[in-house]
C-alpha atoms as a PDB file:
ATOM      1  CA  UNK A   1    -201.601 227.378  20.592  1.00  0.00           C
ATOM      2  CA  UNK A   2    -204.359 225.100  19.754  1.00  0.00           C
ATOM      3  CA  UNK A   3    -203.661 222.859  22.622  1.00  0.00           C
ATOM      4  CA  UNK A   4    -204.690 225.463  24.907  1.00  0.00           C
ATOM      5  CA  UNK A   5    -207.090 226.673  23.105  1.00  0.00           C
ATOM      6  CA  UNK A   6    -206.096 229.572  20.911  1.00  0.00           C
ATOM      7  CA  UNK A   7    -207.269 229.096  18.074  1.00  0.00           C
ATOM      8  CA  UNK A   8    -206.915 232.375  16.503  1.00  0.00           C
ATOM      9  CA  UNK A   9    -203.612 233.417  14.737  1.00  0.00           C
ATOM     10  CA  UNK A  10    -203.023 236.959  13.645  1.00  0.00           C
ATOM     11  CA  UNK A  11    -200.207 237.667  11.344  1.00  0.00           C
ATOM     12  CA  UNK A  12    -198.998 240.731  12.869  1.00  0.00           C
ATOM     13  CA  UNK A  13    -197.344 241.341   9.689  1.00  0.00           C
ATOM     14  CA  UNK A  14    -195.719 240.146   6.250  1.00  0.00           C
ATOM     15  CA  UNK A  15    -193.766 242.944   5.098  1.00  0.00           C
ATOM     16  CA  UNK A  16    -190.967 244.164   7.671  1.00  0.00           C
ATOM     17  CA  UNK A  17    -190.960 248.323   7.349  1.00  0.00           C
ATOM     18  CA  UNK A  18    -190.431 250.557  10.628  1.00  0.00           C
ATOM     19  CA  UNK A  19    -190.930 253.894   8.645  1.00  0.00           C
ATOM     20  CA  UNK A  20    -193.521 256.143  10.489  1.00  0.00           C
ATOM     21  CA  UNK A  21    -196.717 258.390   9.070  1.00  0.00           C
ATOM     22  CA  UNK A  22    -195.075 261.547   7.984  1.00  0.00           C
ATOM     23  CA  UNK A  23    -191.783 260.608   8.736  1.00  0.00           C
ATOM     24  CA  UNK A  24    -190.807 259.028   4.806  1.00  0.00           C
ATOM     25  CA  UNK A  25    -191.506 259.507   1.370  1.00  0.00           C
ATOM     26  CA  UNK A  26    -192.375 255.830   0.267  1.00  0.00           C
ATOM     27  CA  UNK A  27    -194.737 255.369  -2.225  1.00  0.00           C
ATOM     28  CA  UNK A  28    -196.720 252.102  -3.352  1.00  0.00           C
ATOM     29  CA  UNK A  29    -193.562 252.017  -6.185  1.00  0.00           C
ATOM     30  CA  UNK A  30    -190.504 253.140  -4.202  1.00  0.00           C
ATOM     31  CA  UNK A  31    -191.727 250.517  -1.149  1.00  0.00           C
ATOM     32  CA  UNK A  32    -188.482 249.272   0.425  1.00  0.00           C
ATOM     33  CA  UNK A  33    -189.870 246.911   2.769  1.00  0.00           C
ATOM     34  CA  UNK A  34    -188.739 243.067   3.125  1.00  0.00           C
ATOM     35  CA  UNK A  35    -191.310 240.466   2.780  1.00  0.00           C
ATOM     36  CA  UNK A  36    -191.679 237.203   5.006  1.00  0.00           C
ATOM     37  CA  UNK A  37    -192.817 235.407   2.175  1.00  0.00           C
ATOM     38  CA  UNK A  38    -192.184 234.849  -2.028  1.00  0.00           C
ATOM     39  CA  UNK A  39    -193.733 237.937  -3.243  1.00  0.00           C
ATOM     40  CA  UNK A  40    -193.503 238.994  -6.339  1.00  0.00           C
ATOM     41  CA  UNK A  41    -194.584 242.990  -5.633  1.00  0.00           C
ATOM     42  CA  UNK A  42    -191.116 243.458  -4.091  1.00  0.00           C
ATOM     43  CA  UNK A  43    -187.576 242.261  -4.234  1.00  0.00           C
ATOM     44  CA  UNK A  44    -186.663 242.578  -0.469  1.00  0.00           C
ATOM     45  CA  UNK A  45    -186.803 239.603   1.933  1.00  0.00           C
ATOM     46  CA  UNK A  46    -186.254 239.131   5.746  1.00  0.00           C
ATOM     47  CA  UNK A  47    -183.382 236.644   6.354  1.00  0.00           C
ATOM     48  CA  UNK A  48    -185.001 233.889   7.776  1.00  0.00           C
ATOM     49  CA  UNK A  49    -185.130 230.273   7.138  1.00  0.00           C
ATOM     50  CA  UNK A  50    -188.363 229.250   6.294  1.00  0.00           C
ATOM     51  CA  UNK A  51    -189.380 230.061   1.860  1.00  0.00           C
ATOM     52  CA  UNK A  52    -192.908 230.500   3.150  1.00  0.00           C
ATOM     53  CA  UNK A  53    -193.776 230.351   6.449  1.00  0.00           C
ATOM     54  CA  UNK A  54    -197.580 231.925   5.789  1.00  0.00           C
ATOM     55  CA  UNK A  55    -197.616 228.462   3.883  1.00  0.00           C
ATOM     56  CA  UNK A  56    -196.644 226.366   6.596  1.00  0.00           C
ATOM     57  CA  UNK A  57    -198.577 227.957   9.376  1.00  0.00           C
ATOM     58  CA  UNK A  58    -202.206 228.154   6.965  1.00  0.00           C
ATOM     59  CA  UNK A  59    -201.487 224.715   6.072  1.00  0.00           C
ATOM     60  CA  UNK A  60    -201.047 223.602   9.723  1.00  0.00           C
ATOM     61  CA  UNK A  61    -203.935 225.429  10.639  1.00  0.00           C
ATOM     62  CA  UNK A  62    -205.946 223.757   8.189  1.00  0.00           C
ATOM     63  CA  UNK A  63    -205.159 220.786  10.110  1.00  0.00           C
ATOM     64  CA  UNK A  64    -205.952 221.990  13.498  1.00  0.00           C
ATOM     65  CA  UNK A  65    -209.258 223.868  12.688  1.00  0.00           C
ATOM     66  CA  UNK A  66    -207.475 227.007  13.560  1.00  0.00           C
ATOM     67  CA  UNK A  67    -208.246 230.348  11.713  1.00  0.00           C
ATOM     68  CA  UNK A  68    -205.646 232.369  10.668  1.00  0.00           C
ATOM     69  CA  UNK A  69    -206.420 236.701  10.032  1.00  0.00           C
ATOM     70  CA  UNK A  70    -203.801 237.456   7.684  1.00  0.00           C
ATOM     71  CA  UNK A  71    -201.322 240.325   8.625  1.00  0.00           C
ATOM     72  CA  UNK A  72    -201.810 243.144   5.647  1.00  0.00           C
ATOM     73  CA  UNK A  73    -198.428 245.360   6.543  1.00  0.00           C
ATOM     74  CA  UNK A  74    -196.197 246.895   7.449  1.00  0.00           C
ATOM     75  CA  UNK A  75    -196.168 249.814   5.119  1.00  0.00           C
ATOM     76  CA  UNK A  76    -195.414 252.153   7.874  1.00  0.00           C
ATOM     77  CA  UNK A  77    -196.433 252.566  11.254  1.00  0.00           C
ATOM     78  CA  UNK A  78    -199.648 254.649  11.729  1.00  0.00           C
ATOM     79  CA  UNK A  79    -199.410 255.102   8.213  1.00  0.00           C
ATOM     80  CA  UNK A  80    -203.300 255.636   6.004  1.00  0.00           C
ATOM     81  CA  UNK A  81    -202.703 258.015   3.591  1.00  0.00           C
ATOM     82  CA  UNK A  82    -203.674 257.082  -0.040  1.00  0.00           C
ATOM     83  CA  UNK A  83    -200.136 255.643  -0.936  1.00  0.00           C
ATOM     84  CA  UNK A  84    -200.181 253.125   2.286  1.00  0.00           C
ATOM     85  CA  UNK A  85    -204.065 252.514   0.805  1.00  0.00           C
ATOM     86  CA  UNK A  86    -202.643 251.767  -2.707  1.00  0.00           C
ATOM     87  CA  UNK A  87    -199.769 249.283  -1.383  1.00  0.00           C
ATOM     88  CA  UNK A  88    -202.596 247.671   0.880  1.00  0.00           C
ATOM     89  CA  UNK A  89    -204.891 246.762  -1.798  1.00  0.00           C
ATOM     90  CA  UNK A  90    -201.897 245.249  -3.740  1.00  0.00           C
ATOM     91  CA  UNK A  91    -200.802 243.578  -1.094  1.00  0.00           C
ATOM     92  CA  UNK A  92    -204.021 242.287  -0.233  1.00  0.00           C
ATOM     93  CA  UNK A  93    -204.713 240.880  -4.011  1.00  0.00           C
ATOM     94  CA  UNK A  94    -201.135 238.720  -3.589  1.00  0.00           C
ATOM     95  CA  UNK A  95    -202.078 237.171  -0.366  1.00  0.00           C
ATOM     96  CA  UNK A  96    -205.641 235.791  -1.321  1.00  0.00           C
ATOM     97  CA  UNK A  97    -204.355 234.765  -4.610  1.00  0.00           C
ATOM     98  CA  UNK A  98    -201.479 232.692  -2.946  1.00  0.00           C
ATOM     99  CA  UNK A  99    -203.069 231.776  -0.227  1.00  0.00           C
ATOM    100  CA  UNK A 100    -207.066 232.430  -0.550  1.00  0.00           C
ATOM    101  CA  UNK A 101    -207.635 228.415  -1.127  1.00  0.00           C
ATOM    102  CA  UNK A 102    -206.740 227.640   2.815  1.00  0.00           C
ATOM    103  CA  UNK A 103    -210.084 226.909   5.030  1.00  0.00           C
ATOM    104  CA  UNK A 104    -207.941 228.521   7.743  1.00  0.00           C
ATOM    105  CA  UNK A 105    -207.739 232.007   6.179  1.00  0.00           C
ATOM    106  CA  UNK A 106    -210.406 234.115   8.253  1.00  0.00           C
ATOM    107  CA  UNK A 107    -209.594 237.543   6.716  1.00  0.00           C
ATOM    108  CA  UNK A 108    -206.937 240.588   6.679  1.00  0.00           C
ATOM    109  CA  UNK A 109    -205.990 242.064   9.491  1.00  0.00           C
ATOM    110  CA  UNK A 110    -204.332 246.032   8.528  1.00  0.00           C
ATOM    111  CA  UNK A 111    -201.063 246.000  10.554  1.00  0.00           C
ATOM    112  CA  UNK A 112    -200.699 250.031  11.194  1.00  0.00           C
ATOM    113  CA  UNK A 113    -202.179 250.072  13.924  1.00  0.00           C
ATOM    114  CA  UNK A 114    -203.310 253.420  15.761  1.00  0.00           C
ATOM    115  CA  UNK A 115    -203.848 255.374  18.846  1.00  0.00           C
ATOM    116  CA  UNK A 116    -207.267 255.322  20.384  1.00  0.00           C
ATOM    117  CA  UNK A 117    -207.623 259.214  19.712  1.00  0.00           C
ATOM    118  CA  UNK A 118    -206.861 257.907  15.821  1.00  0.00           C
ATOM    119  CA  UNK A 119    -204.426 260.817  15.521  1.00  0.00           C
ATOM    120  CA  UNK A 120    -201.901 259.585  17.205  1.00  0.00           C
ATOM    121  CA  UNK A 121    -199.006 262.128  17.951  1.00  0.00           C
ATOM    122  CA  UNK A 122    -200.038 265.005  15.678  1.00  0.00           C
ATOM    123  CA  UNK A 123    -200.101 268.435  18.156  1.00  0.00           C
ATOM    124  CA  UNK A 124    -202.049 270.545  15.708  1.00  0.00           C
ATOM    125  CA  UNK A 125    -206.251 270.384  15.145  1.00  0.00           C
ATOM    126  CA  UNK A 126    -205.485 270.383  11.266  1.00  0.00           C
ATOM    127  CA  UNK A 127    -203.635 267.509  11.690  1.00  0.00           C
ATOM    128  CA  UNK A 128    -205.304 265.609  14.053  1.00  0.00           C
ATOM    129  CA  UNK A 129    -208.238 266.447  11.742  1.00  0.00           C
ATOM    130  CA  UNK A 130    -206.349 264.951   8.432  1.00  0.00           C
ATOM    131  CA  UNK A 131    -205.216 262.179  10.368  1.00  0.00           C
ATOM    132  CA  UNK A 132    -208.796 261.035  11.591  1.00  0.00           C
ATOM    133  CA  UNK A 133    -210.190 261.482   7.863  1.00  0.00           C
ATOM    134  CA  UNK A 134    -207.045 259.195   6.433  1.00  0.00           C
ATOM    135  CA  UNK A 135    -207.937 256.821   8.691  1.00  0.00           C
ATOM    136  CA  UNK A 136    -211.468 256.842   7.584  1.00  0.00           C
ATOM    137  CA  UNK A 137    -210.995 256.941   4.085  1.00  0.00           C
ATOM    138  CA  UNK A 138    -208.560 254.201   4.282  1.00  0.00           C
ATOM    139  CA  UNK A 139    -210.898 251.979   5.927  1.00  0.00           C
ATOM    140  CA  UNK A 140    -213.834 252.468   3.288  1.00  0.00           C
ATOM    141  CA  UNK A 141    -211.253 251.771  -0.051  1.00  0.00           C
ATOM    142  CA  UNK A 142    -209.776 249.042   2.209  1.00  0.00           C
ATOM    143  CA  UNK A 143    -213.208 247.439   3.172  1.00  0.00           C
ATOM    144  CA  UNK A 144    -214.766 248.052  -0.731  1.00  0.00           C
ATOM    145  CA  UNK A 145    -211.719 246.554  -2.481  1.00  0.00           C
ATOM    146  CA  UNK A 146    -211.277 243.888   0.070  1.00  0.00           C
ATOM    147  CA  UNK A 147    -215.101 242.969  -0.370  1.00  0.00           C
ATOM    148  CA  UNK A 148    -214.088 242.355  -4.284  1.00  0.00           C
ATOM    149  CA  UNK A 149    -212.024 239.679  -3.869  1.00  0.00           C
ATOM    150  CA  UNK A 150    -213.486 238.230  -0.821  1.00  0.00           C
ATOM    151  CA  UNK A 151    -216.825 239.650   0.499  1.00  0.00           C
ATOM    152  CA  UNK A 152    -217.164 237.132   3.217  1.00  0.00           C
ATOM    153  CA  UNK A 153    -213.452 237.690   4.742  1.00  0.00           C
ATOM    154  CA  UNK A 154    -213.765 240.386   7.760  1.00  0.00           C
ATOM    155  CA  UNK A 155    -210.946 243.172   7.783  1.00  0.00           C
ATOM    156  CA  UNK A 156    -209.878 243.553  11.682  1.00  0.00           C
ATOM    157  CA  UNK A 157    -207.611 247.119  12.945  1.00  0.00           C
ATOM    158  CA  UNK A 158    -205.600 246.730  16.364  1.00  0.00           C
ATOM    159  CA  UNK A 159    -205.812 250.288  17.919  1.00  0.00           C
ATOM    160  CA  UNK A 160    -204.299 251.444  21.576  1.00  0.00           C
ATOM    161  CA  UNK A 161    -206.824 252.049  24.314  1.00  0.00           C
ATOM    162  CA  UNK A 162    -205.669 255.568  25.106  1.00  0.00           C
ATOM    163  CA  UNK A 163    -207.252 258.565  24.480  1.00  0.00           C
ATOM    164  CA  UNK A 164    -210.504 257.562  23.373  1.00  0.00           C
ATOM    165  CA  UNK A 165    -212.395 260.184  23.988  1.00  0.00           C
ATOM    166  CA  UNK A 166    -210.189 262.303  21.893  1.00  0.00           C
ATOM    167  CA  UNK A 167    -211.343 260.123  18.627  1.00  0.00           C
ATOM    168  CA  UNK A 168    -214.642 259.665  19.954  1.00  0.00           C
ATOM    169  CA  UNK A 169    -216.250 261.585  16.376  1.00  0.00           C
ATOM    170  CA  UNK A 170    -214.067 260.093  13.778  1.00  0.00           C
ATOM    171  CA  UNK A 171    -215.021 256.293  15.535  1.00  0.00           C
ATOM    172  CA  UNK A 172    -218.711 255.876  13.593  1.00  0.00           C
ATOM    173  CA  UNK A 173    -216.958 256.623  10.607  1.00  0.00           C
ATOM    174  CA  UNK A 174    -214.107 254.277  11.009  1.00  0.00           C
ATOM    175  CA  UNK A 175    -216.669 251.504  12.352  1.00  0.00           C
ATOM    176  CA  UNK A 176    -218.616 251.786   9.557  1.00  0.00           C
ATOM    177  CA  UNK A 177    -216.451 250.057   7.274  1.00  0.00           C
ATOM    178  CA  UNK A 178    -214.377 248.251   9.969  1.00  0.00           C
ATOM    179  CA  UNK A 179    -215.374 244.814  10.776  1.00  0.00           C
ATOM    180  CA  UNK A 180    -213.607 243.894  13.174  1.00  0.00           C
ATOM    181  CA  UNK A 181    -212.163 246.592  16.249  1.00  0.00           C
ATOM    182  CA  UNK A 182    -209.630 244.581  18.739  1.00  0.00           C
ATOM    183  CA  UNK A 183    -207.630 247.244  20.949  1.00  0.00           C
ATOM    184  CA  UNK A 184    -205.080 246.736  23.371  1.00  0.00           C
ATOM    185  CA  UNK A 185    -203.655 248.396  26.187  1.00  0.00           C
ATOM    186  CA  UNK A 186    -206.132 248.679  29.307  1.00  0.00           C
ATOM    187  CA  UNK A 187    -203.633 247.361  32.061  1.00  0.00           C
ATOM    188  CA  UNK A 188    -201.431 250.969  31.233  1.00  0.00           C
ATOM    189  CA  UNK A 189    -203.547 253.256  30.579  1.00  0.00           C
ATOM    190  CA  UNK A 190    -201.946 257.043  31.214  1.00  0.00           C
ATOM    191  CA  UNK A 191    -203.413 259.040  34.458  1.00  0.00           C
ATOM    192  CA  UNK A 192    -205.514 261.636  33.079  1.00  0.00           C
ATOM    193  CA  UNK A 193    -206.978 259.188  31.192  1.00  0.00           C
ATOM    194  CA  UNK A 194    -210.118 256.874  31.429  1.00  0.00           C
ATOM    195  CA  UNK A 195    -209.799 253.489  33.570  1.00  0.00           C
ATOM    196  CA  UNK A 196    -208.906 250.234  30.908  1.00  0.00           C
ATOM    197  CA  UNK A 197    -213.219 249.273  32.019  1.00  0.00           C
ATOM    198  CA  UNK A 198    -214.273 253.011  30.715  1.00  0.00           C
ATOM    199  CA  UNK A 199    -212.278 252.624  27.750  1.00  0.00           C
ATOM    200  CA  UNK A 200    -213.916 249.308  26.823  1.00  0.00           C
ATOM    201  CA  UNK A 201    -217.356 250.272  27.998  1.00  0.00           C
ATOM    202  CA  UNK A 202    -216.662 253.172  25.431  1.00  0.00           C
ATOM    203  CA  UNK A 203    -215.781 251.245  22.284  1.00  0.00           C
ATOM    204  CA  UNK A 204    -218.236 248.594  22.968  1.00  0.00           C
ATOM    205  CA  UNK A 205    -221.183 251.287  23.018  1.00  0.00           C
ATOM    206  CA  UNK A 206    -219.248 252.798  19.867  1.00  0.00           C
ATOM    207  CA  UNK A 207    -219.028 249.130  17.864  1.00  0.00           C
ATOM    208  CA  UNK A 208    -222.694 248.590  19.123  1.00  0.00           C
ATOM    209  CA  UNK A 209    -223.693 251.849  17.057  1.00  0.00           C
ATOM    210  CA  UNK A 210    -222.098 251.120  14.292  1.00  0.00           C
ATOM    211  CA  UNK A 211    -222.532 247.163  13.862  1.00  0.00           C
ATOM    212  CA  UNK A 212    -219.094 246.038  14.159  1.00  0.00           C
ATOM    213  CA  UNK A 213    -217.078 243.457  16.855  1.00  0.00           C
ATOM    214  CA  UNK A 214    -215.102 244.546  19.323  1.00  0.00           C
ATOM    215  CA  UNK A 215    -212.125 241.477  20.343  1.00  0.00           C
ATOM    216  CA  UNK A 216    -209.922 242.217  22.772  1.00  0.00           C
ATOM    217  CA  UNK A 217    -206.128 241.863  22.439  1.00  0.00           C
ATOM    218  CA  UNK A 218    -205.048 241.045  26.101  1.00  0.00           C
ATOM    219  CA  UNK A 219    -201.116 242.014  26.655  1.00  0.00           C
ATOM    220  CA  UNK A 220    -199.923 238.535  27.971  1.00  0.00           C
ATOM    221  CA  UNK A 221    -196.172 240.622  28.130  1.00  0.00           C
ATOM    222  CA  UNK A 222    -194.215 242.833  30.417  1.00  0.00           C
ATOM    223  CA  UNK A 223    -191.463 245.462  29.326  1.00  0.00           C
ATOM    224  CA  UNK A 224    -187.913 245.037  30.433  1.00  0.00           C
ATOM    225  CA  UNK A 225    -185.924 247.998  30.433  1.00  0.00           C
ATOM    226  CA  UNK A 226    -184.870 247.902  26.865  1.00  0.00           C
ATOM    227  CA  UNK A 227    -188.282 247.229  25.966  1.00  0.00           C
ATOM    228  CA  UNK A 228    -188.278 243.681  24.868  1.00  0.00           C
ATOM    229  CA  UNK A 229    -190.790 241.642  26.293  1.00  0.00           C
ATOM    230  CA  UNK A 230    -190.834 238.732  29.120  1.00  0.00           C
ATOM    231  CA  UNK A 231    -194.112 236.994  30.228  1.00  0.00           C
ATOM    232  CA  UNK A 232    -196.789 238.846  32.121  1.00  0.00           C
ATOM    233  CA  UNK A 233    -198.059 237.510  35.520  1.00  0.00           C
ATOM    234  CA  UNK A 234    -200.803 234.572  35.119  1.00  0.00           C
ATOM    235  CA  UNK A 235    -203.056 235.953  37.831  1.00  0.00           C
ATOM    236  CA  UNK A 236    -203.175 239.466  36.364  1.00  0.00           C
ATOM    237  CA  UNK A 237    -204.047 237.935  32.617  1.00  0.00           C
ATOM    238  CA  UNK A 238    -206.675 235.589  34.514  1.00  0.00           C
ATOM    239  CA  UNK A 239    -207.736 238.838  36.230  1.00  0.00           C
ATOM    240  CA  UNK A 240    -208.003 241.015  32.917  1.00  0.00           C
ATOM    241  CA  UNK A 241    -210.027 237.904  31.431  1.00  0.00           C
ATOM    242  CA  UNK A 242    -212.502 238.531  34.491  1.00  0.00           C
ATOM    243  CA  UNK A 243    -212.587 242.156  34.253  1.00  0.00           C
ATOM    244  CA  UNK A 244    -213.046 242.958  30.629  1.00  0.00           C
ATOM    245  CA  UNK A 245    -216.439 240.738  30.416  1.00  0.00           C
ATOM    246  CA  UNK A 246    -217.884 242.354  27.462  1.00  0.00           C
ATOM    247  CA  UNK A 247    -215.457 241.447  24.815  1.00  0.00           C
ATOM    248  CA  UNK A 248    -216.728 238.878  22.017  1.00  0.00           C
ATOM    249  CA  UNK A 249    -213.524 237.324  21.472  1.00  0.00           C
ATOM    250  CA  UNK A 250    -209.971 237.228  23.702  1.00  0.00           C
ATOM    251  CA  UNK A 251    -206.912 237.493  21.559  1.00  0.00           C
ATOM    252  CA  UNK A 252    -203.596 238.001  23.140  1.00  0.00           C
ATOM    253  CA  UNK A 253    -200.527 239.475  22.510  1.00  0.00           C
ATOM    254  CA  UNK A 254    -198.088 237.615  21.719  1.00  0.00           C
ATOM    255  CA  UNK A 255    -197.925 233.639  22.079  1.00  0.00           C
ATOM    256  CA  UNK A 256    -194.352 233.397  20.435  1.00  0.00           C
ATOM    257  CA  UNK A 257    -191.567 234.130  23.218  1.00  0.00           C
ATOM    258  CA  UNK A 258    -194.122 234.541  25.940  1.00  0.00           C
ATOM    259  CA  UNK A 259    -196.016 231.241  25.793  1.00  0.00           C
ATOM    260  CA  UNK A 260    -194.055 228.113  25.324  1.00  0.00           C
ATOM    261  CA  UNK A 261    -195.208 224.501  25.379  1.00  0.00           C
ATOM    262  CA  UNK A 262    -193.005 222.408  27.647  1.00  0.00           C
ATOM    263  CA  UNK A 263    -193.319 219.681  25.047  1.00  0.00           C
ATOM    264  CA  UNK A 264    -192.717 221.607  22.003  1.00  0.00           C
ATOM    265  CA  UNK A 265    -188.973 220.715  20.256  1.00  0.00           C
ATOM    266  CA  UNK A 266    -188.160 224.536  20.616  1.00  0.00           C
ATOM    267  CA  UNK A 267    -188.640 227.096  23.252  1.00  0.00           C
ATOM    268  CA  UNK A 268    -188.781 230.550  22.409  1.00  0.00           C
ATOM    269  CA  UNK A 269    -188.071 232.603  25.148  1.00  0.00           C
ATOM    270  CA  UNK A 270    -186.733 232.008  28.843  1.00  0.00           C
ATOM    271  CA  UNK A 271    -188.382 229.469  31.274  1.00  0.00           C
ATOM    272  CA  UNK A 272    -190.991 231.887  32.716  1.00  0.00           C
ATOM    273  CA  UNK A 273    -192.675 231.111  29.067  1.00  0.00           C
ATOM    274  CA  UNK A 274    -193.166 227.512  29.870  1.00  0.00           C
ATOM    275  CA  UNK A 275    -194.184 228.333  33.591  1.00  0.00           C
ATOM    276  CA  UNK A 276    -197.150 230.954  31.707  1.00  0.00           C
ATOM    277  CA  UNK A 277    -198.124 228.086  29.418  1.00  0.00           C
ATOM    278  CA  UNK A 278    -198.677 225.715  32.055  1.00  0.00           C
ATOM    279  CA  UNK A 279    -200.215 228.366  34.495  1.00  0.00           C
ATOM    280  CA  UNK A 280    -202.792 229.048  31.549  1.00  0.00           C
ATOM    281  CA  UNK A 281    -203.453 225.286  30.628  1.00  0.00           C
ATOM    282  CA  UNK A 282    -204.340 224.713  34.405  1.00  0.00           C
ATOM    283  CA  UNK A 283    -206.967 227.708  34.632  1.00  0.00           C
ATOM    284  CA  UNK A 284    -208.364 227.556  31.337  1.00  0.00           C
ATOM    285  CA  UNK A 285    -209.310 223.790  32.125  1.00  0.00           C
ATOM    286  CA  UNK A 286    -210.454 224.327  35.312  1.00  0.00           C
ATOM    287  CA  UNK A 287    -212.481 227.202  33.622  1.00  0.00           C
ATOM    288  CA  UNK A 288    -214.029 224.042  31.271  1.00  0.00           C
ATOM    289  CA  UNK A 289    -214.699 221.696  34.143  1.00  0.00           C
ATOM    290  CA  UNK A 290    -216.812 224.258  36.243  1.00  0.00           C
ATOM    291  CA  UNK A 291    -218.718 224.914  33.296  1.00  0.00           C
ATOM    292  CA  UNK A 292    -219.202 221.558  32.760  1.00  0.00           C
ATOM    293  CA  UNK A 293    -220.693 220.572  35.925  1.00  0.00           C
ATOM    294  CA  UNK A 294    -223.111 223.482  36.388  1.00  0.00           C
END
């Protein structure tokens, strides 16, 4: 990542949990997610090989200069009712203890996610309503308890870019303790719908109001037809980077299994990874050298 410039990791999470809001009956206690890492909240851990791979990638980060947002999740999908809040700030408290001393940790980054109408699926105005006001809520404990242990460490949210318009009067709320907004989505957006530029023009008039950033989580993926992912097109990435001028920062979704460095020991992912990486490398340079000799 850092060779080509990305120099921003987000953790997209450290708990492993695919429970959905109003679909379970977890609480902060009864949590029966699996954690990536040695915490001592919870028992359960993901089988993988690495004892603490947040470890090793802040410590390599260190190294490279490279700042690292620190996944806060997953409770469960969509999920911002006061239990998912309570689990949160725990969860929150373990990671900057353990790993607070790394230069490279930037700040949390809540892994729920959300739709851009910030109710998500919910059919009925009284839910749609409690949904919005969760979400709100959430985000001013979050930010408050956050700003405790770390008051210069941002707190980022990755919403959808659908439906907007729909959450348009719950947004100044939300922004208001939100740091950070970086949505994704604006190559699919549904018909009906706004274009991906409307939706962005939106939310960057709605961050402007409220004082927060608005980053931009570029889908560098395509969907096969069982929904994994394979690597998206270079030209329409390097057109998306063209079109959506306004963002402050480009993040991009994901680097692992869709970007691959032909030199690295281990590819993840088929060959079209390596063809993306070097696609990317080319333009990106060429980007530098034009700026250069202006």
């Amino acid at each position: 990542m850092h060779k080509i410039g990305m120099d921003i990791i987000v953790i997209q999470e450290v708990f492993r949990n695919n429970d959905y809001v109003g679909k379970h009956s977890l609480t902060a206690e009864s949590y029966q997610g699996r954690a990536f890492y040695p915490s001592e909240l919870y028992p359960g851990r993901m089988p993988i090989k690495s004892a603490d791979p947040l470890e090793a990638i802040l410590a390599q980060a260190d190294e490279c200069g490279m700042s690292v947002l620190m996944g806060v999740g997953m409770f469960a999908w969509f999920d911002f009712t006061e239990e998912s809040l309570e689990w949160h700030k725990n969860v929150a408290k373990e990671l900057w203890e353990r790993y607070g001393h790394h230069d490279s940790f930037y700040g949390f980054y809540v892994s729920e996610e959300c739709a851009g109408n910030l109710y998500n699926s919910e059919t009925t105005d009284e839910m749609k309503l409690r949904r919005k006001k969760e979400i709100s809520d959430f985000f001013r404990e979050f930010k408050r308890f956050t700003s405790g242990l770390a008051p210069e460490k941002p707190v980022m949210l990755a919403t959808n870019s659908m439906g907007v318009p729909d959450g348009e009067d719950a947004y100044p709320s939300l922004l208001e303790n939100l740091d950070i907004l970086c949505p994704f989505g604006f190559a699919r957006m549904p018909e009906g719908d706004l274009t991906g530029k409307q939706a962005a023009d939106l939310l960057q008039s709605l961050c402007d109001q409220a004082g927060a950033h608005l980053w931009f989580d570029l889908e560098a993926f395509l969907f096969n037809p069982d929904m994994s992912l394979y690597p998206r097109p270079a030209d329409e990435i390097i057109r998306d980077l063209n079109l959506f001028d306004n963002f402050e920062k480009v993040l991009c979704y994901q680097y692992p299994g869709v970007f691959s460095d032909p030199e690295a020991s281990v590819r993840v992912g088929e060959e079209r990874t390596v063809e993306l990486f070097k696609a990317y490398k080319a333009y990106r340079e060429k980007v530098i050298q034009n700026r250069n000799n202006q």
